[in-house]
N, C-alpha and C. Protein backbone atom coordinates (compact mmCIF):
# COMPACT_ATOMS: atom_id res chain seq x y z
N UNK A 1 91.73 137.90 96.07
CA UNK A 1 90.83 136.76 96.11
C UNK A 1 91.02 136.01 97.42
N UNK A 2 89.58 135.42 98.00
CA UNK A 2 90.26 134.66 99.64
C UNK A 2 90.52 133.26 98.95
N UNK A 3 90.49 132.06 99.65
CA UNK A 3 90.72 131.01 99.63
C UNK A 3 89.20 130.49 99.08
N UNK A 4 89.65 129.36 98.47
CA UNK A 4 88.06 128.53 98.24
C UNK A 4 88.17 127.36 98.09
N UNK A 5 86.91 126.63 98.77
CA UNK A 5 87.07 125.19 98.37
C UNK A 5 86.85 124.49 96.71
N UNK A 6 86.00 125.34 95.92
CA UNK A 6 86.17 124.70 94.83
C UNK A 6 86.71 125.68 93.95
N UNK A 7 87.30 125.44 92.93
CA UNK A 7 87.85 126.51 91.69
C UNK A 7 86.65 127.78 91.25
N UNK A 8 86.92 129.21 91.51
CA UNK A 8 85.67 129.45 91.04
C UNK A 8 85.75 129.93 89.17
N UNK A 9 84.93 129.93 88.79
CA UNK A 9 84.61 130.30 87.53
C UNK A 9 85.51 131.30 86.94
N UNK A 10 86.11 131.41 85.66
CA UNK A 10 86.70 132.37 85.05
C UNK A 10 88.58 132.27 85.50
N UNK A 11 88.72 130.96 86.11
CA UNK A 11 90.28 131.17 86.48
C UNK A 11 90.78 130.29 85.17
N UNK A 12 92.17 130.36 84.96
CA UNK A 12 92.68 129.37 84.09
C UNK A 12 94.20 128.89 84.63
N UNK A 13 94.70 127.82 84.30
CA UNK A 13 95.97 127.42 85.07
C UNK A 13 97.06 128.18 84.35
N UNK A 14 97.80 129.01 85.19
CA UNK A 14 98.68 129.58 84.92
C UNK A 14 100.68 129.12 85.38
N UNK A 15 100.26 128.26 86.03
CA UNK A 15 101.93 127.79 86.42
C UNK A 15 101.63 126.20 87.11
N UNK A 16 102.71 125.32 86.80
CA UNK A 16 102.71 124.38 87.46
C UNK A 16 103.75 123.80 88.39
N UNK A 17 103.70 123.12 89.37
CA UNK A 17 105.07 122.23 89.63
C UNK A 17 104.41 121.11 89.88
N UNK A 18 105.12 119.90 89.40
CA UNK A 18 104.41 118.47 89.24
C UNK A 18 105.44 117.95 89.54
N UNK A 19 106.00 117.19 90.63
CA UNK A 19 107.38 116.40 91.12
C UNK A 19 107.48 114.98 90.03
N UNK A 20 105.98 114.72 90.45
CA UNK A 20 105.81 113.22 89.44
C UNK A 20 106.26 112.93 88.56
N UNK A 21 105.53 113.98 87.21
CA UNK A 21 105.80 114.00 85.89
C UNK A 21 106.94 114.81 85.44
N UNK A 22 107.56 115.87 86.19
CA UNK A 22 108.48 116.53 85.10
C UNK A 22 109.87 116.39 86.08
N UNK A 23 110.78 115.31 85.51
CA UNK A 23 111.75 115.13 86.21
C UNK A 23 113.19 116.22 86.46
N UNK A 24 112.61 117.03 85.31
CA UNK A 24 113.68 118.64 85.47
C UNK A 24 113.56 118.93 86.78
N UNK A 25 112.14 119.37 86.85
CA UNK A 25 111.86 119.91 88.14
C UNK A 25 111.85 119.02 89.81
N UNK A 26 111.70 117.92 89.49
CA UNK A 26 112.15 116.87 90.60
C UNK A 26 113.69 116.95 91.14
N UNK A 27 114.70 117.11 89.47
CA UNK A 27 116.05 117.41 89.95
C UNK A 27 116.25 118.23 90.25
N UNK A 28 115.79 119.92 89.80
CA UNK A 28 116.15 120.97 90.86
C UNK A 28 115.79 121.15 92.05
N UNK A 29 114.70 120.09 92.60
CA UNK A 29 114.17 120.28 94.02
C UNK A 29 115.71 119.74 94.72
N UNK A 30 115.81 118.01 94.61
CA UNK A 30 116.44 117.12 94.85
C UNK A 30 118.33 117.96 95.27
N UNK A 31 118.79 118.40 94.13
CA UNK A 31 119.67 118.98 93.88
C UNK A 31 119.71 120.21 95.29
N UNK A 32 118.50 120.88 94.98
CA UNK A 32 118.47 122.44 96.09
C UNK A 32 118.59 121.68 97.59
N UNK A 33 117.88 120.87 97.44
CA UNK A 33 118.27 119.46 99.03
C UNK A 33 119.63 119.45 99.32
N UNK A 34 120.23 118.61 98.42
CA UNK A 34 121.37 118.46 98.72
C UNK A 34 122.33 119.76 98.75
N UNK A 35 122.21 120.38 98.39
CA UNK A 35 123.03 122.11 98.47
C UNK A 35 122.70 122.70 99.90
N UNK A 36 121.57 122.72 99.64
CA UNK A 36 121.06 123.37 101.53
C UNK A 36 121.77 122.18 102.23
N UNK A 37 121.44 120.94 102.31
CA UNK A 37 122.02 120.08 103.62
C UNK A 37 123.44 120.29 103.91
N UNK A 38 123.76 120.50 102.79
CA UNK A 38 125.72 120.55 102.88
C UNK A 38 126.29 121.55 103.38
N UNK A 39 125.60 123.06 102.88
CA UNK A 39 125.64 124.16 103.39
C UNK A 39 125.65 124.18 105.20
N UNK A 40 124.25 123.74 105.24
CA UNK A 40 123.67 123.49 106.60
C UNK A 40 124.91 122.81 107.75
N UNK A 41 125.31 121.22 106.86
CA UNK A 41 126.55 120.62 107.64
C UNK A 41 127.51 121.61 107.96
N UNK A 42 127.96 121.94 106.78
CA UNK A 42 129.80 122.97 106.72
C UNK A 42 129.31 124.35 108.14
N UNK A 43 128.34 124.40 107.92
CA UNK A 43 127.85 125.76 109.00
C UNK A 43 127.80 125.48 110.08
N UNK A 44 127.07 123.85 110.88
CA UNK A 44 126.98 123.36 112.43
C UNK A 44 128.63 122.74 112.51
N UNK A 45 129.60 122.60 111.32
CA UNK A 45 130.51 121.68 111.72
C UNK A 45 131.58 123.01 112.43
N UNK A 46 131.10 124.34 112.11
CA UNK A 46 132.00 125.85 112.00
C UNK A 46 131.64 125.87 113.64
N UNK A 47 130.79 125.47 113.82
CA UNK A 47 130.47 125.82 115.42
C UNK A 47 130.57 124.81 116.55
N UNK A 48 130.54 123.68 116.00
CA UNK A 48 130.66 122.50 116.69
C UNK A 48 130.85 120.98 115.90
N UNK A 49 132.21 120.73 116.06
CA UNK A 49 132.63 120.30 114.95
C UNK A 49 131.96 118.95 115.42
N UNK A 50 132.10 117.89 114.19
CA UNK A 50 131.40 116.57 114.49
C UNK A 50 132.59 115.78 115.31
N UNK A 51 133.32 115.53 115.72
CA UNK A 51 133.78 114.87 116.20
C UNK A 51 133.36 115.21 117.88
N UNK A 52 132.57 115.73 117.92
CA UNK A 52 131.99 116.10 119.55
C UNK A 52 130.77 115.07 119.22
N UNK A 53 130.07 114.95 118.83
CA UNK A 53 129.22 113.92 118.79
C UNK A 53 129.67 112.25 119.17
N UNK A 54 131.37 112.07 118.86
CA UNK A 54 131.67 110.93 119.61
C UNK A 54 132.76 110.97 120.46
N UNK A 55 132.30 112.03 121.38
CA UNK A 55 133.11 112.56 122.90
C UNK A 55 131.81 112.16 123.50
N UNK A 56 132.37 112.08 124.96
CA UNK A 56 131.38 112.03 126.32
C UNK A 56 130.56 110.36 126.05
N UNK A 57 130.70 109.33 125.29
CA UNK A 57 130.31 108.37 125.32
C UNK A 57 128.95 108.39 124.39
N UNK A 58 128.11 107.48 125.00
CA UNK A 58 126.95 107.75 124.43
C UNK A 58 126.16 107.39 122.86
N UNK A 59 127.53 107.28 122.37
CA UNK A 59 127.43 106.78 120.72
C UNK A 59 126.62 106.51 119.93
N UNK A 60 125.91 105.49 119.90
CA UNK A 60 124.77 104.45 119.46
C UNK A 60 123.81 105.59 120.56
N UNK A 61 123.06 105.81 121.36
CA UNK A 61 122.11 106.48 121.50
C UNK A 61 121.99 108.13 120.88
N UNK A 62 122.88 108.49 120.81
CA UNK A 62 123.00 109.97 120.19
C UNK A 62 122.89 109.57 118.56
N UNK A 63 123.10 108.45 118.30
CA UNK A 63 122.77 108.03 116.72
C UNK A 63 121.47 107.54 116.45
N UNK A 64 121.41 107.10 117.14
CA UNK A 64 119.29 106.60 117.59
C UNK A 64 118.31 107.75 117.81
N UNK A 65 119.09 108.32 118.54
CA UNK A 65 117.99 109.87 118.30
C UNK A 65 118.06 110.56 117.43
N UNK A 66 119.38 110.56 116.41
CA UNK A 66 119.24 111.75 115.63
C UNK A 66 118.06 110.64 114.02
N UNK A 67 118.52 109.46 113.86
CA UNK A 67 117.30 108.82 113.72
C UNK A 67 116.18 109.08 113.46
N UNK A 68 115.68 108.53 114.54
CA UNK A 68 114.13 108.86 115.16
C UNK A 68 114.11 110.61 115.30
N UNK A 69 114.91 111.46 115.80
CA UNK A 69 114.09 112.63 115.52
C UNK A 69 113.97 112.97 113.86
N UNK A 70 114.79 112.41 113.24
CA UNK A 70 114.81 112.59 111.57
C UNK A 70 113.26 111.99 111.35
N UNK A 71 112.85 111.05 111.08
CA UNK A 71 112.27 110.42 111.22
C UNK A 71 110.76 110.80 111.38
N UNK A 72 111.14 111.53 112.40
CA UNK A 72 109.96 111.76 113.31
C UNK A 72 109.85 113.62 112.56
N UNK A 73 110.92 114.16 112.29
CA UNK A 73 110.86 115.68 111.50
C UNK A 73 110.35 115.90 110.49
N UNK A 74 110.47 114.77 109.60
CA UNK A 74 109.95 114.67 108.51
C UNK A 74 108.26 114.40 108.71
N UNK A 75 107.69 113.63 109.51
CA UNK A 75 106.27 113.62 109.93
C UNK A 75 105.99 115.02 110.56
N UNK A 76 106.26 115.59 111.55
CA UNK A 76 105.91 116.77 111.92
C UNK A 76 106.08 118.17 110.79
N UNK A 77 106.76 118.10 110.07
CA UNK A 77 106.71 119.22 109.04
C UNK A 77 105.82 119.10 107.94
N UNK A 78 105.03 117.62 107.59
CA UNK A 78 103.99 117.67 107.15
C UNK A 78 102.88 117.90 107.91
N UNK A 79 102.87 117.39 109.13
CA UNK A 79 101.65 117.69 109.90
C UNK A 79 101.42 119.57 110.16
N UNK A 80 102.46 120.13 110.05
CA UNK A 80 102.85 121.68 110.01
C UNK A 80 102.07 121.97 108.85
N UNK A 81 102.35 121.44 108.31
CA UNK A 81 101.53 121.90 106.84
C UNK A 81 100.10 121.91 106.80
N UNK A 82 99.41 120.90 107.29
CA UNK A 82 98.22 120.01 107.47
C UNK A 82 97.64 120.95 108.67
N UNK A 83 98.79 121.76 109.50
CA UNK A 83 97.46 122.34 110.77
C UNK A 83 97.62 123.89 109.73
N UNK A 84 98.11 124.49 109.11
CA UNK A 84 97.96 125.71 108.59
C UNK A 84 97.02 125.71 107.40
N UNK A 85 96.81 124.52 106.52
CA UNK A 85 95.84 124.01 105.22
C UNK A 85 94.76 123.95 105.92
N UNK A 86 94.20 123.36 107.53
CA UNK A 86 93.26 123.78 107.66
C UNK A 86 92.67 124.91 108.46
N UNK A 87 94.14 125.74 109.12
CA UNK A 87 93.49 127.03 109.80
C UNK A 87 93.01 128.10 108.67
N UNK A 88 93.89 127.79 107.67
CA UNK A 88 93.78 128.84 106.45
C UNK A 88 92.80 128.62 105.43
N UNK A 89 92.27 127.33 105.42
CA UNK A 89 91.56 126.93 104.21
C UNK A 89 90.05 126.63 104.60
N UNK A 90 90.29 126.25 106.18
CA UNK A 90 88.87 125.00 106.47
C UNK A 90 88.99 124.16 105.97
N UNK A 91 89.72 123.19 105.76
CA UNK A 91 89.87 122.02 104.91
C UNK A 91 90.33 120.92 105.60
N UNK A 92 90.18 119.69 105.37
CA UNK A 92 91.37 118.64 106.00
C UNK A 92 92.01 118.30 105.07
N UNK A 93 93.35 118.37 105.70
CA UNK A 93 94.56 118.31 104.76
C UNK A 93 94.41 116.69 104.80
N UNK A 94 95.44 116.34 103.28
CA UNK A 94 95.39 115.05 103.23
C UNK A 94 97.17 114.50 102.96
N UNK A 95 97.23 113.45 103.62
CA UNK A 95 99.26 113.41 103.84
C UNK A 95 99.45 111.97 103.05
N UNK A 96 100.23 112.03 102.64
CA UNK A 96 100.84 111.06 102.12
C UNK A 96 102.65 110.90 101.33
N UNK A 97 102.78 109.52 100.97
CA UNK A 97 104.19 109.81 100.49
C UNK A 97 103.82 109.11 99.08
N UNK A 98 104.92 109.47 98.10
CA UNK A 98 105.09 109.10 96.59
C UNK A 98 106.61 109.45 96.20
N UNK A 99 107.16 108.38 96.44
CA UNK A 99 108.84 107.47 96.38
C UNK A 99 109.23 108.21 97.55
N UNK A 100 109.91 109.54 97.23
CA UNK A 100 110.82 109.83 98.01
C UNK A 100 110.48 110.97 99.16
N UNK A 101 108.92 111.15 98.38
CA UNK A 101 108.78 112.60 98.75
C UNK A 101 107.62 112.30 99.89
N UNK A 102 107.57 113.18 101.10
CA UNK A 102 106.40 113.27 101.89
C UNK A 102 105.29 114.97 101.71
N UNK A 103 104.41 114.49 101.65
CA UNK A 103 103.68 115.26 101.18
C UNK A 103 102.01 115.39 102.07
N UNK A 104 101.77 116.63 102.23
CA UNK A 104 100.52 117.11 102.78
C UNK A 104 100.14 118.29 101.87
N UNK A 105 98.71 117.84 101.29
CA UNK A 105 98.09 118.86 100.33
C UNK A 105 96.63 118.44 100.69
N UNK A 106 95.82 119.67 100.01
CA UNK A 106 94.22 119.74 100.15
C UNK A 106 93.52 119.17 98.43
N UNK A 107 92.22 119.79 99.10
CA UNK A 107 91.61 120.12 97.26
C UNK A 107 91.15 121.49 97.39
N UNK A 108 91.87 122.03 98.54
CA UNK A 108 90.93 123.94 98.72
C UNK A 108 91.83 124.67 97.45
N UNK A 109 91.48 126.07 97.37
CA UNK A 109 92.38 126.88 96.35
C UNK A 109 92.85 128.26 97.37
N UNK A 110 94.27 128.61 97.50
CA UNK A 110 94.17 129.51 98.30
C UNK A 110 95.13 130.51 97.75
N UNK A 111 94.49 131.53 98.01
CA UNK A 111 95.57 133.02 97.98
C UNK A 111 97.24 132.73 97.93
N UNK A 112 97.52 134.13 97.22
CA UNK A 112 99.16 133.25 97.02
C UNK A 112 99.87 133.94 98.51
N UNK A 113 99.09 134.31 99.68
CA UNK A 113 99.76 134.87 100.80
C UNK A 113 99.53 133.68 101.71
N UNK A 114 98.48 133.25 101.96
CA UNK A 114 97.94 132.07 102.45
C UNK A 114 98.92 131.02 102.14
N UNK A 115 99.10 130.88 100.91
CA UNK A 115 99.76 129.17 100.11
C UNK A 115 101.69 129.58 100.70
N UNK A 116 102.30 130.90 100.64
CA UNK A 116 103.15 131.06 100.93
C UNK A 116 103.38 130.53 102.10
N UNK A 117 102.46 131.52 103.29
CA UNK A 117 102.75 130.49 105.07
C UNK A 117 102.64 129.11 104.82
N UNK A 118 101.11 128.71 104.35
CA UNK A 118 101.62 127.09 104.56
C UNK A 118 102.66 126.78 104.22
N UNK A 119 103.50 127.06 102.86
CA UNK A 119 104.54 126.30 102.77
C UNK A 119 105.66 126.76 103.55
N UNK A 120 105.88 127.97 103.97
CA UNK A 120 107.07 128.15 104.82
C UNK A 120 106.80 127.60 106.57
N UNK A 121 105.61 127.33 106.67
CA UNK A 121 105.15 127.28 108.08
C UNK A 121 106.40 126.38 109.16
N UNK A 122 106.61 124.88 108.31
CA UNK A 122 107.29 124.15 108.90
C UNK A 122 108.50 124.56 108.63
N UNK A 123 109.30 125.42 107.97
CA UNK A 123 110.72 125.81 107.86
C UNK A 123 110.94 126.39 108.56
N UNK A 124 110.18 127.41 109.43
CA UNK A 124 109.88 128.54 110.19
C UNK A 124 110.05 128.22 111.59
N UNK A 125 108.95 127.62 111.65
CA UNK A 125 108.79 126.90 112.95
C UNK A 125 109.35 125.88 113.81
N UNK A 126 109.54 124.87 112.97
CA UNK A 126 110.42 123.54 113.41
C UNK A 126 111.84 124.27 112.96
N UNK A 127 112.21 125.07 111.96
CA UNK A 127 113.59 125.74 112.11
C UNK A 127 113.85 126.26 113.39
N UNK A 128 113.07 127.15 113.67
CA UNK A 128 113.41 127.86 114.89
C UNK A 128 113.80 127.14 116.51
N UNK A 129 112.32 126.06 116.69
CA UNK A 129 112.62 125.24 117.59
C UNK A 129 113.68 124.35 117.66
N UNK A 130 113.94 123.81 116.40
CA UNK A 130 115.24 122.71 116.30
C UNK A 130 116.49 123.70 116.64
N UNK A 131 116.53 124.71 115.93
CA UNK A 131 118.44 125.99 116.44
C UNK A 131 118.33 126.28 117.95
N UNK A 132 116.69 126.84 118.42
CA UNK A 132 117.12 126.69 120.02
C UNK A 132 117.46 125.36 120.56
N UNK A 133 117.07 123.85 120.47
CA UNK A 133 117.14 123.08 121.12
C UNK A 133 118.80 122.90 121.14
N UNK A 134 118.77 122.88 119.44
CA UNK A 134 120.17 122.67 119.20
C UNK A 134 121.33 123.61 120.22
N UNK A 135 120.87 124.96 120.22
CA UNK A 135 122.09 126.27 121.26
C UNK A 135 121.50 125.51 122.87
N UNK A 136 121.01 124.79 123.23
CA UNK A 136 120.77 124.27 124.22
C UNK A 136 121.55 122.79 124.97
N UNK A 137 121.14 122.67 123.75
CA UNK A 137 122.13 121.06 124.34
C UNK A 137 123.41 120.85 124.41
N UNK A 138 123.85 119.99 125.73
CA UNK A 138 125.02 120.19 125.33
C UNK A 138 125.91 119.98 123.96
N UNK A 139 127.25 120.41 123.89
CA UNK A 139 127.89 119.64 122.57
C UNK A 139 128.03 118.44 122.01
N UNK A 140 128.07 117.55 123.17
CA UNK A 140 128.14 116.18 122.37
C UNK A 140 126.53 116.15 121.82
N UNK A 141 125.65 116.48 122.05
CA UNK A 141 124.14 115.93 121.94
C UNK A 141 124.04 117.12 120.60
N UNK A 142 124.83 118.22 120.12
CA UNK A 142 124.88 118.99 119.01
C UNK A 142 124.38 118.01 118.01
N UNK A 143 124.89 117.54 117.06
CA UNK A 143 124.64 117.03 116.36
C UNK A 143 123.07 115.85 115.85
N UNK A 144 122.95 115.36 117.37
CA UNK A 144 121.47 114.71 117.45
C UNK A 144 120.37 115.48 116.48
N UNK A 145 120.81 116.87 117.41
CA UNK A 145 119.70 117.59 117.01
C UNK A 145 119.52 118.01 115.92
N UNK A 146 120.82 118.54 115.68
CA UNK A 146 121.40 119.43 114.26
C UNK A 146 121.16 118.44 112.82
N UNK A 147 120.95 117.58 113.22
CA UNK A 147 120.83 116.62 112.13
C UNK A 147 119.10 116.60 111.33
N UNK A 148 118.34 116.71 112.89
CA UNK A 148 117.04 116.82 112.31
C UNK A 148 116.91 118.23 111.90
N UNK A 149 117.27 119.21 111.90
CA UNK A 149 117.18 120.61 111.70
C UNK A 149 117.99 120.51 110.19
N UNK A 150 118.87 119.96 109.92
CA UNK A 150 119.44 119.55 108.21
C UNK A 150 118.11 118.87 107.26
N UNK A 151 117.64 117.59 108.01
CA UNK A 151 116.35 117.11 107.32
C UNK A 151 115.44 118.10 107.22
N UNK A 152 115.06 118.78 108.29
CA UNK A 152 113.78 119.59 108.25
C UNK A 152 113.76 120.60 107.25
N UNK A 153 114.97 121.63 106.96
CA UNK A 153 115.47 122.58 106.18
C UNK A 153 116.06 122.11 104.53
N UNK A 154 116.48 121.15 104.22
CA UNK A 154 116.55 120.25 103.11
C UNK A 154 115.35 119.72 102.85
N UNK A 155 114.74 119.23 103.34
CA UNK A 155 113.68 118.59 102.96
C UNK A 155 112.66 120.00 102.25
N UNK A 156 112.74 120.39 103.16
CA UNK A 156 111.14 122.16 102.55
C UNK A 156 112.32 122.28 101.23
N UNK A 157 112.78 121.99 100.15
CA UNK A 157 113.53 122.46 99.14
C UNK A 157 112.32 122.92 98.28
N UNK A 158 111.63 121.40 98.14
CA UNK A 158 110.11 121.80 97.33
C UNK A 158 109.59 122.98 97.67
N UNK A 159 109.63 123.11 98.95
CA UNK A 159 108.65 124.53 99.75
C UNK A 159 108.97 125.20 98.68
N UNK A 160 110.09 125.74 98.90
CA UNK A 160 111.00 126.99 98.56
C UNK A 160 111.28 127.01 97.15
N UNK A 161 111.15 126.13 96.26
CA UNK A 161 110.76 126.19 94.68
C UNK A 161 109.48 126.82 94.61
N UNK A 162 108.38 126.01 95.31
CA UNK A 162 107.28 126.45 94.66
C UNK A 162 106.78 127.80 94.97
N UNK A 163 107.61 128.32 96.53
CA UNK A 163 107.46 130.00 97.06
C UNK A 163 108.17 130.86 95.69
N UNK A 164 109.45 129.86 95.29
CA UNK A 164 110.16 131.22 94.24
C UNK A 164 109.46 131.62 93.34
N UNK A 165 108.78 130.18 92.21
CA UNK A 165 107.73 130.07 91.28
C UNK A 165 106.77 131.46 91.77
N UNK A 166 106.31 130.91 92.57
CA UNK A 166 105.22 131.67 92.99
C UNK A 166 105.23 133.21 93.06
N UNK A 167 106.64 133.69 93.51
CA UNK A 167 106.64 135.23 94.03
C UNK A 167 107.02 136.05 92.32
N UNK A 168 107.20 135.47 91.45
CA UNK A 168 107.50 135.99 90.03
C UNK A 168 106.33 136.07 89.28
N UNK A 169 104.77 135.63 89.94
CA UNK A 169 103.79 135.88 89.07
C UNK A 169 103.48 136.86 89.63
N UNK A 170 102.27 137.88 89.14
CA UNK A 170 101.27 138.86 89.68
C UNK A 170 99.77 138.37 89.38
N UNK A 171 99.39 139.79 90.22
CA UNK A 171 97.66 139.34 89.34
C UNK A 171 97.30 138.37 90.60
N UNK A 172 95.28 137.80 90.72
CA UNK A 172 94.61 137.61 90.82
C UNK A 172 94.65 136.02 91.45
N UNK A 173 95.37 135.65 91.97
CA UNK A 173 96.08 133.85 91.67
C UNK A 173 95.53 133.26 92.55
N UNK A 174 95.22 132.12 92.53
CA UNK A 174 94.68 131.20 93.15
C UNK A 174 95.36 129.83 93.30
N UNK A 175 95.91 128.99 94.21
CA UNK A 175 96.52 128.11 94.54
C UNK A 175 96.48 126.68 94.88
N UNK A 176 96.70 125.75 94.19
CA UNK A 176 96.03 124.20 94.24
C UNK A 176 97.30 123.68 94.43
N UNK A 177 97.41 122.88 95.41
CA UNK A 177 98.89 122.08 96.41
C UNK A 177 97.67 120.03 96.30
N UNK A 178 98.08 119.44 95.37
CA UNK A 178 97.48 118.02 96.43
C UNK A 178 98.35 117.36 96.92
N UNK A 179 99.75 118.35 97.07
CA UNK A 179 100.89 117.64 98.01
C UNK A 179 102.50 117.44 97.24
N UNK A 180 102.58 116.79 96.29
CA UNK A 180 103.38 116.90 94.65
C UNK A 180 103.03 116.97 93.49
N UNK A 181 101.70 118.01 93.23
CA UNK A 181 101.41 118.98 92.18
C UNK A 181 100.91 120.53 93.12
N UNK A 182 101.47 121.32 92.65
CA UNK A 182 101.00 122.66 92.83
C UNK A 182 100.43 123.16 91.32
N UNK A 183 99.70 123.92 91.26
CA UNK A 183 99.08 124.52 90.42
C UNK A 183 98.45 125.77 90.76
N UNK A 184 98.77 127.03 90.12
CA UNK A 184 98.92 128.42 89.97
C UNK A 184 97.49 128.54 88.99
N UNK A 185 96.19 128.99 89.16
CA UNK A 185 95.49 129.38 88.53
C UNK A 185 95.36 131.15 88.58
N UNK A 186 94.70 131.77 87.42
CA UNK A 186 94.87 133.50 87.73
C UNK A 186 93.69 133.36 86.66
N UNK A 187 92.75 134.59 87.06
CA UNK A 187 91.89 135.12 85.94
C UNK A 187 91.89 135.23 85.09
N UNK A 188 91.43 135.03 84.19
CA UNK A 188 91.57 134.35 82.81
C UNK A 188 91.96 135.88 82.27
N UNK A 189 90.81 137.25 82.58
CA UNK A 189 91.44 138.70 82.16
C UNK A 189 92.54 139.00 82.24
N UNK A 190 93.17 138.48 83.54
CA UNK A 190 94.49 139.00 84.26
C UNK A 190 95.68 138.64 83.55
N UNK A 191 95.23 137.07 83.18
CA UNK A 191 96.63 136.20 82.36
C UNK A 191 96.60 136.81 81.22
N UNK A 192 95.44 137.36 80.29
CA UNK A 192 95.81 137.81 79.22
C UNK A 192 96.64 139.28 79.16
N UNK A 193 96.37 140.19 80.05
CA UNK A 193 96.42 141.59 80.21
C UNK A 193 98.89 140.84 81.04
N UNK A 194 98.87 140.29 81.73
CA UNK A 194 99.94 139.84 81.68
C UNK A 194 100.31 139.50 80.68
N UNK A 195 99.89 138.80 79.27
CA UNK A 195 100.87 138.03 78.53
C UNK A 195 101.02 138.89 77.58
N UNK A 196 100.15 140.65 77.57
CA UNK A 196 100.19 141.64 76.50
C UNK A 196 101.46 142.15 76.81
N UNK A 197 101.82 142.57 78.10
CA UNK A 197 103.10 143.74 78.48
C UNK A 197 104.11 143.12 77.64
């Protein structure tokens, strides 16, 4: 099935993730956050330990940037989202936050290959650019960086729930993101002929 802007006929909802309403699933996002970030720390501290971050002076500005690039990572990995929702969809993505969470979703419906890139797009991408900047800079400035590359990679936790969700269905699926609800629709034939095996 390609992508579409409105639901077409004969699909039925087959999976959900709702951050809002089902707080199970809010805590395993939340939780997978904090596991990746820690991971992430114990791994930049193996290569460059933190106490280089307050060598060479500099202190308070190497803390101001890592800040503001946090800050500023968390806006660009939604906007990541927002340029692939509309290369993939034709759509304008729509961004917003709700408590904790930042969020960019459509009202298009898209393929579950399509819905996969968008959501890995910004893990991918801003991952990659943040580890080179990071093998670039010097050591004391390690950490600046490495810090937004912890937010950026913690933060996609949601991504990476709703990719797992996602890669355990089969069949016909169609994909609704408005940012903290995803919703899994599949052919109404397909879900049944699945729920026979």
């Amino acid at each position: 099935m390609k992508n579409a802007a409105a639901l077409p006929h004969g699909y039925c909802e087959r999976a959900r993730v709702d951050l809002r309403t089902d707080p199970r699933q809010a805590r395993i996002v939340s939780g997978a956050a904090v596991v990746i970030a820690a991971v992430l720390a114990a791994a930049g501290a193996h290569f460059v330990p933190l106490r280089a971050a307050f060598s060479g002076g500099h202190v308070p500005l190497k803390l101001a940037a890592a800040l503001a690039g946090a800050a500023a990572g968390v806006v660009l990995h939604e906007l990541v989202h927002g340029v692939f929702i509309r290369l993939l969809g034709g759509v304008k993505p729509r961004y917003g936050f709700a408590g904790r969470y930042a969020c960019a979703g459509s009202g298009a419906y898209f393929c579950k290959r399509d819905y996969i890139v968008i959501a890995l797009a910004p893990a991918v991408l801003l991952g990659l650019s943040l580890a080179l900047a990071a093998a670039l800079v010097p050591a004391g400035w390690f950490w600046s960086v490495y810090i937004v590359q912890i937010v950026n990679l913690s933060g996609a936790a949601g991504d990476y729930c709703a990719v797992c969700r996602l890669l355990r269905l089969r069949g016909d699926l169609l994909i609704g993101d408005t940012g903290l609800t995803m919703i899994v629709y599949q052919k109404e034939g397909a879900a049944r002929n699945e729920s026979s095996r």
